[in-house]
PDB file of N, CA and C in Angstrom:
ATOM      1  N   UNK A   1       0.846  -1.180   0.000  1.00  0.00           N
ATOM      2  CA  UNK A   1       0.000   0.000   0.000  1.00  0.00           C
ATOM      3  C   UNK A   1       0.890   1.242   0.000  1.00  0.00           C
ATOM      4  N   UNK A   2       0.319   2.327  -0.705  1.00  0.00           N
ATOM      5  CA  UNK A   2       1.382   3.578  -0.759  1.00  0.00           C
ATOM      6  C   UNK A   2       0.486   5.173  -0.081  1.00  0.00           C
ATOM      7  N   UNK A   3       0.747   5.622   0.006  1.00  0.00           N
ATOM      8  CA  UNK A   3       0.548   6.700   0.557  1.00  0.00           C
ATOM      9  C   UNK A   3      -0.801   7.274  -0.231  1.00  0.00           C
ATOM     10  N   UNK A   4      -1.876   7.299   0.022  1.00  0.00           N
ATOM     11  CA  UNK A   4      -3.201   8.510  -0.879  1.00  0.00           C
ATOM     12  C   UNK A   4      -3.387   9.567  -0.475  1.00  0.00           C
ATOM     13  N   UNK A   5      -3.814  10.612  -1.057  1.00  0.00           N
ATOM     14  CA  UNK A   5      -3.627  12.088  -0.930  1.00  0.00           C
ATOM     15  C   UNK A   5      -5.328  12.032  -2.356  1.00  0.00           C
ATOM     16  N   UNK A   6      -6.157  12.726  -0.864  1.00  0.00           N
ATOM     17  CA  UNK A   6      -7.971  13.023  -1.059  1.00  0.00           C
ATOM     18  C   UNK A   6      -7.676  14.688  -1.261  1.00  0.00           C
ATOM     19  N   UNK A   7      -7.970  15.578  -1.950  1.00  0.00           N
ATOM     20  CA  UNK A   7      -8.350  16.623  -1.717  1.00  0.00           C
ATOM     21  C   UNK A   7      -9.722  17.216  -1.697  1.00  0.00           C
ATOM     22  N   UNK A   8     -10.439  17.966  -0.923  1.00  0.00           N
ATOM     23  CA  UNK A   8     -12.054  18.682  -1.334  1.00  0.00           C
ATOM     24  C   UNK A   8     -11.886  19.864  -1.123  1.00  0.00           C
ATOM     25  N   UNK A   9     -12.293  20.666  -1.763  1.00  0.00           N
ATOM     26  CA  UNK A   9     -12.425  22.254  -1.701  1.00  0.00           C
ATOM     27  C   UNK A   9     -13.747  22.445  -0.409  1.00  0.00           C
ATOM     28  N   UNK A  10     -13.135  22.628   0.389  1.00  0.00           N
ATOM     29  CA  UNK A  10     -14.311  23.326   1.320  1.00  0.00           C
ATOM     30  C   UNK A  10     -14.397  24.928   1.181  1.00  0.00           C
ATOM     31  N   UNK A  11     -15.525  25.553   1.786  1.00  0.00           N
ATOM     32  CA  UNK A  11     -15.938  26.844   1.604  1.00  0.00           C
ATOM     33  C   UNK A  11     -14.663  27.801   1.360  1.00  0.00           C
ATOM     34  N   UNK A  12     -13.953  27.874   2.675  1.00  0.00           N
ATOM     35  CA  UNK A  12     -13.009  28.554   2.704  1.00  0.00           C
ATOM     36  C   UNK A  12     -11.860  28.278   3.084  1.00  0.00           C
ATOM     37  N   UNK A  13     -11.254  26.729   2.321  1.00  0.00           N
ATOM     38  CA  UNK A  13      -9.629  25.933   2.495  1.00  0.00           C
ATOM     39  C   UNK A  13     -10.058  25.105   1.356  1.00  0.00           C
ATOM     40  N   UNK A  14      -8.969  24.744   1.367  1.00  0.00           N
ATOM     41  CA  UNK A  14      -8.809  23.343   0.261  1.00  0.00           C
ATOM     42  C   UNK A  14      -8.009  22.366   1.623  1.00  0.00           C
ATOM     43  N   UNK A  15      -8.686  21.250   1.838  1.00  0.00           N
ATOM     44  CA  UNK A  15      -8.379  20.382   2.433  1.00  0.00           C
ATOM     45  C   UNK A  15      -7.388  19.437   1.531  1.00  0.00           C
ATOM     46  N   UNK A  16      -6.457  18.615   2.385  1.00  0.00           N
ATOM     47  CA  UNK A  16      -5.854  17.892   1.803  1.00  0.00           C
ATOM     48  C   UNK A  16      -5.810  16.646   2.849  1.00  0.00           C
ATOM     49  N   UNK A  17      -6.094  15.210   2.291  1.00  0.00           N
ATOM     50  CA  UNK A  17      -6.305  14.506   3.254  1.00  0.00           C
ATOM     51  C   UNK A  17      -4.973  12.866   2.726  1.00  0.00           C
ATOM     52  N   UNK A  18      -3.904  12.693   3.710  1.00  0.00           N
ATOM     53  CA  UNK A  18      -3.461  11.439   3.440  1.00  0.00           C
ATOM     54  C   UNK A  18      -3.758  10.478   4.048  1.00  0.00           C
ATOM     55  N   UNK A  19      -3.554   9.197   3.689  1.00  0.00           N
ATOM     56  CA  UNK A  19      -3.973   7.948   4.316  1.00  0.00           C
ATOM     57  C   UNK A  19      -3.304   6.877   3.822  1.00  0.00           C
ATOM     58  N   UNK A  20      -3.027   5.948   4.555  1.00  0.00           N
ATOM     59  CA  UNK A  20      -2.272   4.913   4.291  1.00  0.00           C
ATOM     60  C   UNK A  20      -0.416   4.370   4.765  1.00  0.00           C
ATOM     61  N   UNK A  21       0.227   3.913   3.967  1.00  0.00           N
ATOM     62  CA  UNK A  21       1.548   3.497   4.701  1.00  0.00           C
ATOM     63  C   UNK A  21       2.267   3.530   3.486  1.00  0.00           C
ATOM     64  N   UNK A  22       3.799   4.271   3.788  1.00  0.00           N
ATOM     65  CA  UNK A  22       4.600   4.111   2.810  1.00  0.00           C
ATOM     66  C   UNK A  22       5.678   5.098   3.653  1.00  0.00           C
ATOM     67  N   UNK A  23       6.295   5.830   2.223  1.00  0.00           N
ATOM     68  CA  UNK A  23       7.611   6.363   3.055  1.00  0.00           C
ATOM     69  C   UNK A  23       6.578   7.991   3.008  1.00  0.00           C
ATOM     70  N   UNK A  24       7.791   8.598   4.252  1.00  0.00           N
ATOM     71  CA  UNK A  24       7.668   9.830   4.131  1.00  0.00           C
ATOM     72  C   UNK A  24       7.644  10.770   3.253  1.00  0.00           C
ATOM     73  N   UNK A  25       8.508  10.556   2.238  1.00  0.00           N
ATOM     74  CA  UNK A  25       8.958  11.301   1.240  1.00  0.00           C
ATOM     75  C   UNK A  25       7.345  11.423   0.055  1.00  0.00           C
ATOM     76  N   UNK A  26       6.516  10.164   0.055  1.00  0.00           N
ATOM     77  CA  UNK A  26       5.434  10.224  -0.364  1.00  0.00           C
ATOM     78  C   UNK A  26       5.120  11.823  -0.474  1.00  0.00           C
ATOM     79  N   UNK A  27       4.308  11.609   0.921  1.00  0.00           N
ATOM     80  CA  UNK A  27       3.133  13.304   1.013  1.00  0.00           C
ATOM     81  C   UNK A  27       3.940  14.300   0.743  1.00  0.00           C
ATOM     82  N   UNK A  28       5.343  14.879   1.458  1.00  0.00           N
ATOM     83  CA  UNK A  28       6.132  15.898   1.377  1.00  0.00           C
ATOM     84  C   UNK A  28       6.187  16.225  -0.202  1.00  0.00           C
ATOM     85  N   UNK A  29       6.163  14.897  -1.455  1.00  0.00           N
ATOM     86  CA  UNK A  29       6.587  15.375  -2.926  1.00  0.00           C
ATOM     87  C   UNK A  29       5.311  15.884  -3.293  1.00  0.00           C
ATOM     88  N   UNK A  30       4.071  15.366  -2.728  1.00  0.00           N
ATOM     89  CA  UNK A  30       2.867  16.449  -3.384  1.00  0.00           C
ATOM     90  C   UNK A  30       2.516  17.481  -2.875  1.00  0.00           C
ATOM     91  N   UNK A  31       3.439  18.004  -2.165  1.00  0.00           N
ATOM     92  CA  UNK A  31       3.130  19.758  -1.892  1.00  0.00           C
ATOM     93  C   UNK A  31       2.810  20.857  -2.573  1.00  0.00           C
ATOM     94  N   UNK A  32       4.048  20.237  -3.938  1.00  0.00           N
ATOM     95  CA  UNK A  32       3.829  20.828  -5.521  1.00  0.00           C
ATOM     96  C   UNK A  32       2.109  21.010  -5.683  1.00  0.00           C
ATOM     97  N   UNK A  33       1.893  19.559  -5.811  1.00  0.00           N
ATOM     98  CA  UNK A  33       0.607  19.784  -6.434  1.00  0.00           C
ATOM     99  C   UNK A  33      -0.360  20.139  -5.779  1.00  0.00           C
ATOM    100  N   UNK A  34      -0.668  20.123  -4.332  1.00  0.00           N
ATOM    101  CA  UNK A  34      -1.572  21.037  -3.754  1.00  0.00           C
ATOM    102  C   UNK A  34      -1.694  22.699  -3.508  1.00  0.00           C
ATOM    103  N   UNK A  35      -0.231  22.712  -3.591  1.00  0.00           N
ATOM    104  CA  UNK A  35      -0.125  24.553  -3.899  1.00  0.00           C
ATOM    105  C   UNK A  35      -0.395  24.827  -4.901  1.00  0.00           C
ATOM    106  N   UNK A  36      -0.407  24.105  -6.221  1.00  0.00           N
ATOM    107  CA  UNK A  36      -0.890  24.370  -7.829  1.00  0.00           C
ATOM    108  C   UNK A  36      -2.273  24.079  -7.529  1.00  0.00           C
ATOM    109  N   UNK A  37      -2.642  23.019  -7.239  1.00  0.00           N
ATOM    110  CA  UNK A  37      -4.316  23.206  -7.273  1.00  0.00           C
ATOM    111  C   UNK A  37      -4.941  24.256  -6.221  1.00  0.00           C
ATOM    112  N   UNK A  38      -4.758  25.433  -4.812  1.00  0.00           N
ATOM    113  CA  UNK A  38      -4.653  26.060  -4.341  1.00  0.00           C
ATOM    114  C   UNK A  38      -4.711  27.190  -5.083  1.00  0.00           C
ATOM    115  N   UNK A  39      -3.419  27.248  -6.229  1.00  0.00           N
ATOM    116  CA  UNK A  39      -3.551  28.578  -6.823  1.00  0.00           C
ATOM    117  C   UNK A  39      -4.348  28.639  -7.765  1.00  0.00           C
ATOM    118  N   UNK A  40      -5.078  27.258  -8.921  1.00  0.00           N
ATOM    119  CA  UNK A  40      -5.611  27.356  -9.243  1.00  0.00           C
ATOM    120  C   UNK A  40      -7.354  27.548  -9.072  1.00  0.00           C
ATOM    121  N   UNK A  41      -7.436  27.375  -7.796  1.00  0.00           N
ATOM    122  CA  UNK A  41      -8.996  27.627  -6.922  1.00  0.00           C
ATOM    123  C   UNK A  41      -8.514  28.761  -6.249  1.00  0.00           C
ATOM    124  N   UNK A  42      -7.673  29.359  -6.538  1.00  0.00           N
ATOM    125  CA  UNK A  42      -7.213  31.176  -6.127  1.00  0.00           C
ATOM    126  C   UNK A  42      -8.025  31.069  -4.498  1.00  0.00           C
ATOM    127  N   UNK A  43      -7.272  30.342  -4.080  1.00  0.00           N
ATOM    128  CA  UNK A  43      -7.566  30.124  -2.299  1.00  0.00           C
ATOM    129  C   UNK A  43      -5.721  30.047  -2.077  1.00  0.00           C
ATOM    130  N   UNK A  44      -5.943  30.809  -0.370  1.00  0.00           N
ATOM    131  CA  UNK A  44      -4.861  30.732   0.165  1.00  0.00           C
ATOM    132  C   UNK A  44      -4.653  30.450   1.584  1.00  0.00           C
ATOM    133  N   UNK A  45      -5.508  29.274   1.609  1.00  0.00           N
ATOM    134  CA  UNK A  45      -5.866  28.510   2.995  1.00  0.00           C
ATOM    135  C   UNK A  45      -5.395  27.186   2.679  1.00  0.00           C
ATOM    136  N   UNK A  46      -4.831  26.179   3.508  1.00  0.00           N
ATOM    137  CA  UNK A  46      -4.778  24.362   3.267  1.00  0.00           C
ATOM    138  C   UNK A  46      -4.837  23.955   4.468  1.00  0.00           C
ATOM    139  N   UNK A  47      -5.622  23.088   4.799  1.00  0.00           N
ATOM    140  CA  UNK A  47      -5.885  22.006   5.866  1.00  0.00           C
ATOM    141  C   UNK A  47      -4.908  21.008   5.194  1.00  0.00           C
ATOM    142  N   UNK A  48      -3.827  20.529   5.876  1.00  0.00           N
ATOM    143  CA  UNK A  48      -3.622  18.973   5.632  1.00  0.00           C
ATOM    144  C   UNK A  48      -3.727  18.547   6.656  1.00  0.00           C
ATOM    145  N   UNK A  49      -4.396  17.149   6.633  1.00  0.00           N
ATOM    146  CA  UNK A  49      -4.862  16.122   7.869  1.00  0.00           C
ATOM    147  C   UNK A  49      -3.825  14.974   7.222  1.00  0.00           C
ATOM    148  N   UNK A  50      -2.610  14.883   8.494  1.00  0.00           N
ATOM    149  CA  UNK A  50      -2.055  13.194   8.123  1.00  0.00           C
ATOM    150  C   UNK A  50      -1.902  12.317   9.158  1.00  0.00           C
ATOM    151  N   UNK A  51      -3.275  12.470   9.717  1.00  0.00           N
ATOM    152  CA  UNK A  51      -3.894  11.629  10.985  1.00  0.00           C
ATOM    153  C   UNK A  51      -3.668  10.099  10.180  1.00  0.00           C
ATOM    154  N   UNK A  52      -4.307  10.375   8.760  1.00  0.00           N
ATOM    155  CA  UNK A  52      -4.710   9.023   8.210  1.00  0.00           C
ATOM    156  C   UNK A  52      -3.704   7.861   7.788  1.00  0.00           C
ATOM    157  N   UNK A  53      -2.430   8.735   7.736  1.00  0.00           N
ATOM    158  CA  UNK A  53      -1.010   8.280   7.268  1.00  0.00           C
ATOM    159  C   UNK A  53      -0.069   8.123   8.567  1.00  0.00           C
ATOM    160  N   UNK A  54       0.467   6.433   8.084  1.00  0.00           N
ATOM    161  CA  UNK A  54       1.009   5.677   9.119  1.00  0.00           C
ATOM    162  C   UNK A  54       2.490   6.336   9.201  1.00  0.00           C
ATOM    163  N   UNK A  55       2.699   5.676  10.592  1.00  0.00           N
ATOM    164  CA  UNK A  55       4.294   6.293   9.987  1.00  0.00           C
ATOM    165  C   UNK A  55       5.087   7.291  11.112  1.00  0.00           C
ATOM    166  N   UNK A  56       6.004   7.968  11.513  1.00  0.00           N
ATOM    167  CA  UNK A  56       6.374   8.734  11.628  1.00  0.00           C
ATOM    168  C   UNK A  56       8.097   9.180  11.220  1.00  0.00           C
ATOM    169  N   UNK A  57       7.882  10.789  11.008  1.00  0.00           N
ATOM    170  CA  UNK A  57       8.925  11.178  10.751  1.00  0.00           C
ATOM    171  C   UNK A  57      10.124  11.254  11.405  1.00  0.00           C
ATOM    172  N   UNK A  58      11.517  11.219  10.362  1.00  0.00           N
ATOM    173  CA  UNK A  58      12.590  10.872  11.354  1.00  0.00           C
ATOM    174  C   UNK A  58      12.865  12.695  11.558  1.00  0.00           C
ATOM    175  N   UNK A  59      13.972  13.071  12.010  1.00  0.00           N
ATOM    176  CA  UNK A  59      15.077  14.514  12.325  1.00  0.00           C
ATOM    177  C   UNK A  59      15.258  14.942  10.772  1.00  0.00           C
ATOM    178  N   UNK A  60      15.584  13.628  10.000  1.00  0.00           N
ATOM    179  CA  UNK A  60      16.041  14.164   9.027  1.00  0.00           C
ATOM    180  C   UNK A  60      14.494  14.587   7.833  1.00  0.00           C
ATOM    181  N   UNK A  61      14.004  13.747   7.799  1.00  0.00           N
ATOM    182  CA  UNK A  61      12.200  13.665   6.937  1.00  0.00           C
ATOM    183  C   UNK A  61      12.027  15.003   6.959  1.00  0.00           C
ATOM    184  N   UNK A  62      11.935  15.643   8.827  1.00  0.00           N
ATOM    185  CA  UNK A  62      11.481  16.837   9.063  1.00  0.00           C
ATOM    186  C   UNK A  62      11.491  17.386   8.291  1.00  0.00           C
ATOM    187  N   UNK A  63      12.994  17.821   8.648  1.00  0.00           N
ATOM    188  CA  UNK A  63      14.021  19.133   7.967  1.00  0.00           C
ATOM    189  C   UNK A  63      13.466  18.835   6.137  1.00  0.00           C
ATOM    190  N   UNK A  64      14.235  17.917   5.492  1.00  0.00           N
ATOM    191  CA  UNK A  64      13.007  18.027   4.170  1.00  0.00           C
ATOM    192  C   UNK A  64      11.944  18.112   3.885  1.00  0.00           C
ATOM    193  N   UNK A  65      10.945  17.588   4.729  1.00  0.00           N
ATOM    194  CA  UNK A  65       9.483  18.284   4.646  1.00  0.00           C
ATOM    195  C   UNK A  65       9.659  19.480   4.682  1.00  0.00           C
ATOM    196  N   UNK A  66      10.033  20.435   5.854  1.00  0.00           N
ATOM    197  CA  UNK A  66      10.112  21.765   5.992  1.00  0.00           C
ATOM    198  C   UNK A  66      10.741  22.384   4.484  1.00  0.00           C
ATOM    199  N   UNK A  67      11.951  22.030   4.062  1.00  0.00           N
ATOM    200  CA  UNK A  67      12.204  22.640   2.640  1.00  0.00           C
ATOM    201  C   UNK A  67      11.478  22.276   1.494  1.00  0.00           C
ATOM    202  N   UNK A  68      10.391  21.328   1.505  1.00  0.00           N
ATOM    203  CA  UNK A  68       9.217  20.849   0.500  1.00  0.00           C
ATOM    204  C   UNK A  68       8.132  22.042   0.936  1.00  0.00           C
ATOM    205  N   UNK A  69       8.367  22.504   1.744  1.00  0.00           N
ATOM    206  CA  UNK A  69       7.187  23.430   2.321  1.00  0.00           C
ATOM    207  C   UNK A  69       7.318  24.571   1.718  1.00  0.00           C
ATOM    208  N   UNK A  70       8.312  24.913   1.254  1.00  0.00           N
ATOM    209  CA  UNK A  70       8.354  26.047   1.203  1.00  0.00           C
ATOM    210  C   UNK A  70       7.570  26.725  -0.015  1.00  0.00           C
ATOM    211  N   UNK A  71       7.071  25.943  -0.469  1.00  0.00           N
ATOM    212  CA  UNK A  71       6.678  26.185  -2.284  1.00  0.00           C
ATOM    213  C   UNK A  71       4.876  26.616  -1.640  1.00  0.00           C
ATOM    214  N   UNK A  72       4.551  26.589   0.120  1.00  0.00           N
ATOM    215  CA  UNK A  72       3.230  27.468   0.268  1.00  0.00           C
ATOM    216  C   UNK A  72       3.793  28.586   0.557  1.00  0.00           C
ATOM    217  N   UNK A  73       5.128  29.058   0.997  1.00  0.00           N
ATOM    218  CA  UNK A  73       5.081  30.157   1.141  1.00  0.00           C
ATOM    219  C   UNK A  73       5.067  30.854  -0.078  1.00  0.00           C
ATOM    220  N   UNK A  74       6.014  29.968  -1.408  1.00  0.00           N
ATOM    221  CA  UNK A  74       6.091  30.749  -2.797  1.00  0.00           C
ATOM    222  C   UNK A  74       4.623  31.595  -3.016  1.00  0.00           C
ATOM    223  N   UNK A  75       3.832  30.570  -2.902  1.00  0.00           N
ATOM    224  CA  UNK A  75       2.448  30.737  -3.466  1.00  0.00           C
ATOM    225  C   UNK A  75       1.564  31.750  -2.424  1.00  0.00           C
ATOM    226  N   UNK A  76       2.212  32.414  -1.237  1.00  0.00           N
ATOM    227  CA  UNK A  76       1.510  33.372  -0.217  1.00  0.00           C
ATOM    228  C   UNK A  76       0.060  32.002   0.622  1.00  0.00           C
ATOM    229  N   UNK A  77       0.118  30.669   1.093  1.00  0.00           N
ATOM    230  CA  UNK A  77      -0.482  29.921   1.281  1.00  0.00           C
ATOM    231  C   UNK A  77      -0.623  29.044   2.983  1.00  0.00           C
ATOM    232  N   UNK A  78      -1.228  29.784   3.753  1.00  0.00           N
ATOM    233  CA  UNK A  78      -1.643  29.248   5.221  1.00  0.00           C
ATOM    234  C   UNK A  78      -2.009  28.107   5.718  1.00  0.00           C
ATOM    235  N   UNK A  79      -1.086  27.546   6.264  1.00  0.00           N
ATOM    236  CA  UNK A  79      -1.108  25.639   6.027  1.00  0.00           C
ATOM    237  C   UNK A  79      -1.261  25.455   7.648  1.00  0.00           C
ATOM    238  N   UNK A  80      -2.531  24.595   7.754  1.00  0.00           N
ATOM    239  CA  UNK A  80      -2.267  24.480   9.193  1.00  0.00           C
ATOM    240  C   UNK A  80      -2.187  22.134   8.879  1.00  0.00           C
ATOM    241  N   UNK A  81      -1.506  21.966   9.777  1.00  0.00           N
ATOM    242  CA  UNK A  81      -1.302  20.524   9.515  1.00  0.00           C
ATOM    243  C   UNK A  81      -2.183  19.798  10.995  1.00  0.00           C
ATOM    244  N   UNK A  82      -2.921  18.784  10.504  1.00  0.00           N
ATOM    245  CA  UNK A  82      -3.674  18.229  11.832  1.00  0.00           C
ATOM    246  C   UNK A  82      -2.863  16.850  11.912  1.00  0.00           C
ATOM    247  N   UNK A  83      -2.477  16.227  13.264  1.00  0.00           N
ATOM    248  CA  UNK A  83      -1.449  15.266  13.518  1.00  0.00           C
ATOM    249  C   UNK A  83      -2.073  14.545  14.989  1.00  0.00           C
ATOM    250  N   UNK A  84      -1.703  13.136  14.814  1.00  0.00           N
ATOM    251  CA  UNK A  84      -2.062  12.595  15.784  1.00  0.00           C
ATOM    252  C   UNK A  84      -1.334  12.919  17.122  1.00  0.00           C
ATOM    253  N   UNK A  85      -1.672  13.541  17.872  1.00  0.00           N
ATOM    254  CA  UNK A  85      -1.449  13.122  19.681  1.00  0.00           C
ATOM    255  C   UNK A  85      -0.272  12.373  19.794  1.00  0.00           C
ATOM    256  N   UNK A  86      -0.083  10.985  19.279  1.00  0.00           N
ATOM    257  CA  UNK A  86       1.340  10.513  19.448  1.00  0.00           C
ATOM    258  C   UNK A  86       2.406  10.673  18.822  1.00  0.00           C
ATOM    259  N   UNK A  87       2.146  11.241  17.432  1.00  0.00           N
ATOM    260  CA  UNK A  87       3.553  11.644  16.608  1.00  0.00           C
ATOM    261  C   UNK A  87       3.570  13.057  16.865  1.00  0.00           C
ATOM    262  N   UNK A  88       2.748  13.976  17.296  1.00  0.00           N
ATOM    263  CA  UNK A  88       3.013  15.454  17.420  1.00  0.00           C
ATOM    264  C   UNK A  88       4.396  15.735  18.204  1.00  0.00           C
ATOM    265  N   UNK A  89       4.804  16.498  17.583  1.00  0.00           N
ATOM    266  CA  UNK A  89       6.564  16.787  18.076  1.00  0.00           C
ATOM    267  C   UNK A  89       6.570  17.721  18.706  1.00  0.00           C
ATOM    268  N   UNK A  90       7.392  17.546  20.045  1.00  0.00           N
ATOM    269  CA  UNK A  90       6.872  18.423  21.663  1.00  0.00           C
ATOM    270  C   UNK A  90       7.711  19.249  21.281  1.00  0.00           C
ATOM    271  N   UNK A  91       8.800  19.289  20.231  1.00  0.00           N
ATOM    272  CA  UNK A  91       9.937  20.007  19.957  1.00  0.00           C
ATOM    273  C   UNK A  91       9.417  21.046  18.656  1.00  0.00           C
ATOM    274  N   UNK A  92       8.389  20.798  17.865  1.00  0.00           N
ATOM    275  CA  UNK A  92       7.956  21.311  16.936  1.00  0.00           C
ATOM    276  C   UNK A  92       9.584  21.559  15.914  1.00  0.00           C
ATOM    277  N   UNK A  93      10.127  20.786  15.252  1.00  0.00           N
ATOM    278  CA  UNK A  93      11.045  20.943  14.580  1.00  0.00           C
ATOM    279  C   UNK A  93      10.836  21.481  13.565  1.00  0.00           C
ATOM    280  N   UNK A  94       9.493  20.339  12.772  1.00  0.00           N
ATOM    281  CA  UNK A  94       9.344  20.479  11.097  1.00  0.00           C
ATOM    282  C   UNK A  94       8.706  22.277  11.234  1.00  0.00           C
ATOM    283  N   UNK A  95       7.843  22.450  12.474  1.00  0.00           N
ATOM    284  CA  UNK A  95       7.014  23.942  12.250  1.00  0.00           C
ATOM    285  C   UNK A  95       8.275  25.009  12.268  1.00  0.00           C
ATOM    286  N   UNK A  96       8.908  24.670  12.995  1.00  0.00           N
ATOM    287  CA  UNK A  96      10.281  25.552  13.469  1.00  0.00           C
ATOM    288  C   UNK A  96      11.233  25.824  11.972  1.00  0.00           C
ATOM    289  N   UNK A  97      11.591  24.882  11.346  1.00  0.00           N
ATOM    290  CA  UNK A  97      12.488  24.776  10.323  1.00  0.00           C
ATOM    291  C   UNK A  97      11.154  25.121   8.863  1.00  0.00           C
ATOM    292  N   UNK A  98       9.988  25.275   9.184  1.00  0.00           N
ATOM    293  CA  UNK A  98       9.392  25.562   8.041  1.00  0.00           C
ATOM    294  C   UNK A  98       8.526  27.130   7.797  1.00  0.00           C
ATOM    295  N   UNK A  99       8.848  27.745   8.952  1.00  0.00           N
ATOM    296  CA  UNK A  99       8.483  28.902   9.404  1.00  0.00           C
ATOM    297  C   UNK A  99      10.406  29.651   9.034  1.00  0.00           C
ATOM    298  N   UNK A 100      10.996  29.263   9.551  1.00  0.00           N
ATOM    299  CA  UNK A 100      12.434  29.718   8.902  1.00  0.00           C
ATOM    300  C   UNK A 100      12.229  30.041   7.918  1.00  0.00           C
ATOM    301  N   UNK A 101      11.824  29.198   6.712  1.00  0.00           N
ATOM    302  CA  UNK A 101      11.406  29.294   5.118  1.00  0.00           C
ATOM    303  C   UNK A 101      10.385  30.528   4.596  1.00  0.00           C
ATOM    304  N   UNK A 102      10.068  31.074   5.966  1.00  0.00           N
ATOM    305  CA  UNK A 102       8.695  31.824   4.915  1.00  0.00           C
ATOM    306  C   UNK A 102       7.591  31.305   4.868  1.00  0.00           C
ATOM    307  N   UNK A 103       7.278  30.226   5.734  1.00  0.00           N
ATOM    308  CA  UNK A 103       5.548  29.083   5.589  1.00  0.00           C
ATOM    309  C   UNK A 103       5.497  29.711   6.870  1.00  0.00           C
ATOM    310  N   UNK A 104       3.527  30.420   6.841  1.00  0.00           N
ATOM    311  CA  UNK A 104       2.749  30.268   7.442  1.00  0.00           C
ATOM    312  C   UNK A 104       2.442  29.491   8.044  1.00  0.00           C
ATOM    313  N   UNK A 105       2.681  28.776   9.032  1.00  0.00           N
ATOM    314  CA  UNK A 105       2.272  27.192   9.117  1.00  0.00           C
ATOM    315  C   UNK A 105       1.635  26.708  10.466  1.00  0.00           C
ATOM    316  N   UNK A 106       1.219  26.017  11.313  1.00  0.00           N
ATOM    317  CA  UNK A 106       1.051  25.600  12.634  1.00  0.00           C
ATOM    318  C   UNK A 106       0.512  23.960  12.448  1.00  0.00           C
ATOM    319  N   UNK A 107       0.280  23.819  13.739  1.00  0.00           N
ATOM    320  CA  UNK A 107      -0.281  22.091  13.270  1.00  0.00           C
ATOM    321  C   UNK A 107      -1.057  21.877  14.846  1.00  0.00           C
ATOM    322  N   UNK A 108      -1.899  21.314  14.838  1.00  0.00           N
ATOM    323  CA  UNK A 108      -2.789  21.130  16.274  1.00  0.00           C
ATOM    324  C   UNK A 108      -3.269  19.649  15.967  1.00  0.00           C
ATOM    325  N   UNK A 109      -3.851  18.190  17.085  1.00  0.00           N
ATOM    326  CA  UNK A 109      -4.368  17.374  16.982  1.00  0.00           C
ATOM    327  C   UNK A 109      -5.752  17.880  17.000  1.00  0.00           C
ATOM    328  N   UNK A 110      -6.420  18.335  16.965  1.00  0.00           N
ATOM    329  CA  UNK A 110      -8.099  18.425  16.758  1.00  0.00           C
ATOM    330  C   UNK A 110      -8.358  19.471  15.435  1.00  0.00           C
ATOM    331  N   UNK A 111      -9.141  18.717  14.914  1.00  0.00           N
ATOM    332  CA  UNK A 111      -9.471  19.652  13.724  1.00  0.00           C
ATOM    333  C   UNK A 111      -9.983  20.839  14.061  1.00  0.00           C
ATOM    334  N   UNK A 112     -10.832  20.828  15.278  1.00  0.00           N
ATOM    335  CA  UNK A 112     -11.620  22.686  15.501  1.00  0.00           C
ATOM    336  C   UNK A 112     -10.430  23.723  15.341  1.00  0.00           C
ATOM    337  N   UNK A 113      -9.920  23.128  16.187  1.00  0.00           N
ATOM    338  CA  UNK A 113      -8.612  23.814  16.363  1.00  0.00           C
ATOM    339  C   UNK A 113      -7.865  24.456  15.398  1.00  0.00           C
ATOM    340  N   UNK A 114      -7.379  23.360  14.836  1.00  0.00           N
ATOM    341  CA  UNK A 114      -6.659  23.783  13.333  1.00  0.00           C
ATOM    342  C   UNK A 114      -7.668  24.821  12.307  1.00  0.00           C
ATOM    343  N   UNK A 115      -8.993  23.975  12.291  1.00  0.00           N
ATOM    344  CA  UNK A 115      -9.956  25.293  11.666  1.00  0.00           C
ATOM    345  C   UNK A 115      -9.930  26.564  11.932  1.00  0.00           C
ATOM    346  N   UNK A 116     -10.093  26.737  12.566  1.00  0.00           N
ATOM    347  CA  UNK A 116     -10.210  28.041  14.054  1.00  0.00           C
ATOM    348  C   UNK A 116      -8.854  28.708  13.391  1.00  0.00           C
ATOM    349  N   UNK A 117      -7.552  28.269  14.039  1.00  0.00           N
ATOM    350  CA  UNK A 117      -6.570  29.369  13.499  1.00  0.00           C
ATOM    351  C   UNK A 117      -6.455  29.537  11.896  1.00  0.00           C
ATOM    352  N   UNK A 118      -6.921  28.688  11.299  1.00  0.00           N
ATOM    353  CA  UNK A 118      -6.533  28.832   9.403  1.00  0.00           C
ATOM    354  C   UNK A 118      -7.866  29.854   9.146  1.00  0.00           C
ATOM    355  N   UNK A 119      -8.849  29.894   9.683  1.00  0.00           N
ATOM    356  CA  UNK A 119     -10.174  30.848   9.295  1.00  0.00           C
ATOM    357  C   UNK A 119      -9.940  32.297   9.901  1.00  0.00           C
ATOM    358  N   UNK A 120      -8.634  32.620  11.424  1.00  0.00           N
ATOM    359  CA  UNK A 120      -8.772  33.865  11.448  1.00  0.00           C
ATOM    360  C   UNK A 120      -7.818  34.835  11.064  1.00  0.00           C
TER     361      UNK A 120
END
């Protein structure tokens, strides 16, 4: 099984949803294409939820996720990431090293939450 990536345009985000098991490097390479479909629905909001995706990231994954990230800041694009309770990083590395870059970014385990700061 490899990594799936759901997107739906809600009112005011484009959600992005993964699920499944594979490597990290999976979700981090379609960043591209959710900031292109983003700019093409001329929205500058993204929910990604990777509650659904097994797995966790190593020190190093981070740090490249964070430089895969950077292509929401290209695009001016407010990414809040929703994460399970047990992989959430008490150290916040990837937010730390992807906010360096110029990304808007935060990440919370409850979706209200994450809603809440990407809507104000």
């Amino acid at each position: 099984m490899s990594i799936q990536l759901h997107m739906e345009q809600m009112p005011d985000y484009l959600a992005a949803r993964f699920s499944g098991s594979g490597v990290a490097e999976e979700v981090w390479r379609q960043f591209e294409l959710i900031a292109e479909h983003c700019k093409r629905s001329n929205g500058d909001k993204l929910l990604i939820d990777i509650t659904g995706a097994e797995g966790k990231l190593s020190i190093i994954e981070k740090y490249l996720a964070a430089e895969e990230s950077r292509i929401f800041a290209q695009y001016g694009i407010k990414v809040v990431f929703i994460e399970t309770p047990e992989r959430m990083d008490p150290r916040r590395f990837f937010l730390l090293a992807a906010r360096n870059r110029g990304v808007n970014v935060e990440a919370f385990t409850d979706f209200q939450s994450a809603e809440e700061w990407l809507l104000k």
